[in-house]
Protein backbone atom coordinates (compact mmCIF):
# COMPACT_ATOMS: atom_id res chain seq x y z
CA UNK A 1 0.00 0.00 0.00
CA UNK A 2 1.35 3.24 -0.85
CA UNK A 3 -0.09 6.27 0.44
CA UNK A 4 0.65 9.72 1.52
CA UNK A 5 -0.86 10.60 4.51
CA UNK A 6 -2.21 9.52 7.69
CA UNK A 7 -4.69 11.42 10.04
CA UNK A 8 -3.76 10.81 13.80
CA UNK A 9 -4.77 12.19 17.23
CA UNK A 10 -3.07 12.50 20.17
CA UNK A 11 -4.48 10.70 23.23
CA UNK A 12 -6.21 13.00 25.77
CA UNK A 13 -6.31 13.03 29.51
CA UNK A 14 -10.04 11.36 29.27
CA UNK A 15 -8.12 8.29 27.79
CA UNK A 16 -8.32 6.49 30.81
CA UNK A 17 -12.47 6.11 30.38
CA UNK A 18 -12.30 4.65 26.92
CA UNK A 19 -14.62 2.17 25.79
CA UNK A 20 -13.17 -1.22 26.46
CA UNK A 21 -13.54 -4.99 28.05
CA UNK A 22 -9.78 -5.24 28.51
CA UNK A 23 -9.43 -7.09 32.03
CA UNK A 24 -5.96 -4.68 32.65
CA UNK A 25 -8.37 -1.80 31.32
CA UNK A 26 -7.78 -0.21 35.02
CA UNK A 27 -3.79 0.09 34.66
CA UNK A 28 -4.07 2.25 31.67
CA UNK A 29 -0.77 4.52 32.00
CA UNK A 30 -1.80 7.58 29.32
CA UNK A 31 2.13 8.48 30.36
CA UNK A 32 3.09 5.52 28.32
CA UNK A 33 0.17 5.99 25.76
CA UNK A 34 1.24 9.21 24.66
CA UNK A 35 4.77 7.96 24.25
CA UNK A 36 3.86 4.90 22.27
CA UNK A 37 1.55 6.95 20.03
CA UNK A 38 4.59 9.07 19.19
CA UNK A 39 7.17 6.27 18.33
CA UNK A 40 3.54 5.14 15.98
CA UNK A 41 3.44 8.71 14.53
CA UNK A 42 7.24 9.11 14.28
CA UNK A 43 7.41 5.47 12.10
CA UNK A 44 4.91 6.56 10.09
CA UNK A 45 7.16 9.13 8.82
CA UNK A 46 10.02 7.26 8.79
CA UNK A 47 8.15 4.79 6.02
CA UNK A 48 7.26 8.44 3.71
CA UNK A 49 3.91 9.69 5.12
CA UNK A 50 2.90 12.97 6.07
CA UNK A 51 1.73 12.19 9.40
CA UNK A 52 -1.01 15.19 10.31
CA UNK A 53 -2.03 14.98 13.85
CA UNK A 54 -5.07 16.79 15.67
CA UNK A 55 -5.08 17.79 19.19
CA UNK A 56 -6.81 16.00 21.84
CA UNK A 57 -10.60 15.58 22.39
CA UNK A 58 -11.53 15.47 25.85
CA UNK A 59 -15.43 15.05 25.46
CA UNK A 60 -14.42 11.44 23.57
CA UNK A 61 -12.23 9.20 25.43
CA UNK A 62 -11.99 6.85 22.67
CA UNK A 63 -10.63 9.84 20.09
CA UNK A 64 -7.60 8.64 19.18
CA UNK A 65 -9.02 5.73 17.58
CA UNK A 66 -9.46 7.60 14.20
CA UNK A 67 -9.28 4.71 11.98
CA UNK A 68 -13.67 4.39 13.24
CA UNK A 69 -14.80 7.72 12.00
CA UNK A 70 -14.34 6.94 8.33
CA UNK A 71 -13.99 4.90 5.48
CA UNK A 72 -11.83 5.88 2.58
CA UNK A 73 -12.07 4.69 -0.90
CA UNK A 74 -10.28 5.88 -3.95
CA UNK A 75 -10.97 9.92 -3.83
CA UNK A 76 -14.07 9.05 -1.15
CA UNK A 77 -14.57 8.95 2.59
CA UNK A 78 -17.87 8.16 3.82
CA UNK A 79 -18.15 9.80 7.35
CA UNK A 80 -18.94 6.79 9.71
CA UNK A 81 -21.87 7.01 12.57
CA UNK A 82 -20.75 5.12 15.28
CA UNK A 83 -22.54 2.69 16.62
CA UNK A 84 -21.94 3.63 20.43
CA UNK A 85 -23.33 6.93 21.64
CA UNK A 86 -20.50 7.93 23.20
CA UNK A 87 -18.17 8.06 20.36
CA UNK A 88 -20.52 10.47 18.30
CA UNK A 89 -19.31 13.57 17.82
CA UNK A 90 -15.61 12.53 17.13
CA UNK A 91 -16.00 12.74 13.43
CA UNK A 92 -16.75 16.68 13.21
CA UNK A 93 -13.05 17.20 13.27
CA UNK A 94 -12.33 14.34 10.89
CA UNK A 95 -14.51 16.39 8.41
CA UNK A 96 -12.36 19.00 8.89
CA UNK A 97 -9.18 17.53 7.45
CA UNK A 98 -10.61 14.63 4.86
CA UNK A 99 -13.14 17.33 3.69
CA UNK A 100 -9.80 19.40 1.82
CA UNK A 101 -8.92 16.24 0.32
CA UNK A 102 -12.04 14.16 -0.37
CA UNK A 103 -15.59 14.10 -1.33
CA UNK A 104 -17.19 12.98 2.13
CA UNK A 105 -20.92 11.98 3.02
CA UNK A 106 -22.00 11.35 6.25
CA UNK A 107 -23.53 7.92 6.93
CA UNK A 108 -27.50 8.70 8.07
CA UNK A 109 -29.94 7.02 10.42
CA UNK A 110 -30.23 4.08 10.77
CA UNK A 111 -26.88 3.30 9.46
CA UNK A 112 -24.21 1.95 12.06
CA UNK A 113 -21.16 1.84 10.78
CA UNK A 114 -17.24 1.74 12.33
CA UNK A 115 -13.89 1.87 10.17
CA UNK A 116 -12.54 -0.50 12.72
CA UNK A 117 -14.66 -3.17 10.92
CA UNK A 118 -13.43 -2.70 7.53
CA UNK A 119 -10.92 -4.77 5.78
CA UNK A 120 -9.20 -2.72 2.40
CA UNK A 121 -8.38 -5.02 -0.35
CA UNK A 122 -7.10 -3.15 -4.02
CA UNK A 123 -10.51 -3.20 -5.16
CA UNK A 124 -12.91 -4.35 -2.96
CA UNK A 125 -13.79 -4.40 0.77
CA UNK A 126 -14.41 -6.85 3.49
CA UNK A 127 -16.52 -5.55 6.26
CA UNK A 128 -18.26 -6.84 9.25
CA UNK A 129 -21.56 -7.29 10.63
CA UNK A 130 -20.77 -6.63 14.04
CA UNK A 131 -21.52 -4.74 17.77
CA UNK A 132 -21.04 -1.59 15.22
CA UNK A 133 -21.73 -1.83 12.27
CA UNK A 134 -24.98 -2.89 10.66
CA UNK A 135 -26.31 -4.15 7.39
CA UNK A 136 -27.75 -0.76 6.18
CA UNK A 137 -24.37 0.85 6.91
CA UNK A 138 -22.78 -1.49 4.34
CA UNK A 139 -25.51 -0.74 2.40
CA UNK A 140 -24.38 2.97 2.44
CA UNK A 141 -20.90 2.35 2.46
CA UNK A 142 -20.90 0.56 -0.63
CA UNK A 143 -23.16 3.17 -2.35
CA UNK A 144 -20.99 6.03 -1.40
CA UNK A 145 -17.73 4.32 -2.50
CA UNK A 146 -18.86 2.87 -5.63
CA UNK A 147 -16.80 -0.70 -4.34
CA UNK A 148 -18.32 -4.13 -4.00
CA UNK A 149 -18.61 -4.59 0.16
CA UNK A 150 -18.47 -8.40 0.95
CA UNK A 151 -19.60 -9.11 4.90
CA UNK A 152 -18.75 -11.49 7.94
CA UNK A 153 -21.50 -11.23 10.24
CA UNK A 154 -20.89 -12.27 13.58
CA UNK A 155 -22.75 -10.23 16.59
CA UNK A 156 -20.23 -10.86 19.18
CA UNK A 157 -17.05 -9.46 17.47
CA UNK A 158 -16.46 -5.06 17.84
CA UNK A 159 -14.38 -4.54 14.78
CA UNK A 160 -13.45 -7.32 11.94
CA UNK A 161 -10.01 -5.66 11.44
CA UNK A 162 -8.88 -7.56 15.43
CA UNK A 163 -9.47 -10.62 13.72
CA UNK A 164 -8.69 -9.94 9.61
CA UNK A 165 -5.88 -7.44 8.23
CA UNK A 166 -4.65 -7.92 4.25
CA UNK A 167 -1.41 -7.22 4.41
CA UNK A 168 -0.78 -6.95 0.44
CA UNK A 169 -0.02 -9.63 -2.48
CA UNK A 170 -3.51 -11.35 -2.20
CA UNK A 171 -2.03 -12.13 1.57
CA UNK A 172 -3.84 -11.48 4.66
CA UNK A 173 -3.35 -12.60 8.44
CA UNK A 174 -6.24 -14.07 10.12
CA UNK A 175 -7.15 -15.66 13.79
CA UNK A 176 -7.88 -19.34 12.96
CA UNK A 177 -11.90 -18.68 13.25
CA UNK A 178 -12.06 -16.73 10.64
CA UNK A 179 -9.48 -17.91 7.99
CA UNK A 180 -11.54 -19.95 6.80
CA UNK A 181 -14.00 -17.67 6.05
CA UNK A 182 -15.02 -17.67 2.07
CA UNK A 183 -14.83 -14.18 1.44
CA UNK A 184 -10.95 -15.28 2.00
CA UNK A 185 -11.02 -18.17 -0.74
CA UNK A 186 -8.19 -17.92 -2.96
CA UNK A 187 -5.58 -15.69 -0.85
CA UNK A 188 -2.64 -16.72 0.85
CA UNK A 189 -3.99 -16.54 4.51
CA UNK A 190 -1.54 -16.58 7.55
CA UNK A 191 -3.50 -17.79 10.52
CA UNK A 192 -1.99 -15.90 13.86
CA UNK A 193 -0.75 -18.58 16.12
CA UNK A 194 -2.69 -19.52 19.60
CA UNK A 195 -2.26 -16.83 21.79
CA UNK A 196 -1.33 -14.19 19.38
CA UNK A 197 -4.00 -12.69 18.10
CA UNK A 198 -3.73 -9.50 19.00
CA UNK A 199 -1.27 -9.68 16.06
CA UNK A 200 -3.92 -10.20 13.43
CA UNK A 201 -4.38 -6.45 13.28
CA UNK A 202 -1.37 -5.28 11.50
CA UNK A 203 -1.07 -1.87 9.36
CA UNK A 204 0.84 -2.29 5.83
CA UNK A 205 3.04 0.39 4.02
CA UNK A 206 4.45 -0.95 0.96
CA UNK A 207 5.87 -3.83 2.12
CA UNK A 208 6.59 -2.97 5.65
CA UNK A 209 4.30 -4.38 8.38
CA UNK A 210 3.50 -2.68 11.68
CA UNK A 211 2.48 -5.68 13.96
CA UNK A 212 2.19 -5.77 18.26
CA UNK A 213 5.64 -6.04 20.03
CA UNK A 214 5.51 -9.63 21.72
CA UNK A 215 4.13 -11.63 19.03
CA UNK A 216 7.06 -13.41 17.80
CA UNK A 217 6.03 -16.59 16.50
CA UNK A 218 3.61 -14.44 14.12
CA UNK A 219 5.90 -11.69 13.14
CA UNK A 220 7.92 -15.00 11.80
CA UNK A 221 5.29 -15.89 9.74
CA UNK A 222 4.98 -12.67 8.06
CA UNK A 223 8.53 -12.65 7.84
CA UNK A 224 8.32 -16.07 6.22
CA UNK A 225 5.48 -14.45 3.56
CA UNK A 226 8.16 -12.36 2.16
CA UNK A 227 7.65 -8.85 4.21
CA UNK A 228 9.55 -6.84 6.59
CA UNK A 229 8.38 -6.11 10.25
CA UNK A 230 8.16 -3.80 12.56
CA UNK A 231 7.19 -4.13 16.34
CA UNK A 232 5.80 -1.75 18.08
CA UNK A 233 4.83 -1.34 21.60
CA UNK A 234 0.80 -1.23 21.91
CA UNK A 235 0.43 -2.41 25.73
CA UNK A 236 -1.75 0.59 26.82
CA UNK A 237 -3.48 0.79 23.29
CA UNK A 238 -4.72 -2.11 23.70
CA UNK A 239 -5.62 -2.33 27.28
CA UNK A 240 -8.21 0.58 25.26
CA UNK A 241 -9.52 -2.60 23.13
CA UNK A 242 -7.43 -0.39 20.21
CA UNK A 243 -4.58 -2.00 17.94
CA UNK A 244 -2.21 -1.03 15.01
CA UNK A 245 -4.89 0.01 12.33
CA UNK A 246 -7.25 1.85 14.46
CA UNK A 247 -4.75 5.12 15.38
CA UNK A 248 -4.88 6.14 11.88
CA UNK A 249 -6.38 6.80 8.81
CA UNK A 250 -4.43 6.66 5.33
CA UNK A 251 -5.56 8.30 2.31
């Protein structure tokens, strides 16, 4: 994937409240947050994007999970609605940047719909039917974005991308539930060994792959698939139920 920028935000003070079932969720350090979304922004750069970063938003603990407010496609970004209360109201400043780059519409009632669950091939996408998003916010999203939109539906699951990345080269990393899945059929599909799948979320650039620090055996494996790696530290992101996609977008 080449690209050339990527829309970040800094984590705020209200980070500690985010939205999340982690069972460590009450050791968040935001100390250590803040740091490890710098080294994030600062390899971002390092592999050629302009990294553009907005200030903190204290009325949305969950803020600095950009990668949920929208879904970009070609010269597109349809403006996700969110599909928990609380995290309404973050995409006003998403507008902001996207909107002097992109043509943007808002998804509308009842839509439901969370970047988090959407999985970018080169010319299609793989979302989920999930906690957040919904079947008439597929509906929307593939409208907007002119782009076929295959689904995985599964209730229990907040965002498709913890369980499904594509990393590039008709290869994608996948927990063992879902690798089977036939909206896979025909890739190369690296299945995250027990116990380390947190690494199935991974963010590509080019042929570079940010993946979780602590994941050996499965950094191996992409290492194996012919890409580099890079580990990064995501202890306190992910005590936020966040991972390596979800602090950016990248258009």
């Amino acid at each position: 994937m080449t690209s050339a920028k990527a829309l970040t935000r800094t984590p705020g003070r209200s980070y500690v409240k985010c939205q999340s079932c982690h069972p460590r969720r009450h050791t968040i350090d935001r100390s250590l947050a803040l740091e490890q979304h710098a080294v994030y922004c600062s390899t971002l750069r390092d592999l050629g994007l302009e990294v553009v970063t907005l200030p903190p938003d204290e009325h949305h603990p969950d803020a600095c999970f950009v990668e949920d407010m929208a879904v970009i496609h070609g010269k597109r970004a349809l403006i996700c609605r969110a599909g928990v209360e609380s995290r309404r109201g973050e995409e006003a400043s998403i507008c902001d940047v996207l909107g002097q780059y992109l043509s943007l519409k808002r998804a509308a009632p009842p839509a439901t719909v969370e970047g988090g669950d959407v999985v970018h091939f080169e010319d299609r996408l793989l979302s989920g039917l999930s906690q957040r998003t919904n079947a008439e916010g597929v509906r929307q999203m593939s409208e907007w974005l002119e782009v076929e939109v295959a689904t995985i539906e599964d209730p229990e699951i907040m965002h498709l991308k913890s369980y499904i990345t594509y990393l590039a080269r008709d290869t994608v990393i996948a927990t063992r539930a879902f690798a089977d899945d036939p909206s896979l059929a025909g890739m190369n599909v690296i299945i995250v060994p027990h116990g380390d799948e947190y690494a199935a979320d991974t963010l590509t650039i080019d042929d570079t792959v940010l993946m979780p620090a602590g994941r050996e055996r499965a950094h191996e494996l992409v290492r194996e698939a012919g890409f580099k790696v890079i580990a990064l530290d995501m202890s306190e992101i992910e005590k936020c139920d966040g991972a390596m996609t979800c602090l950016s977008l990248i258009f």
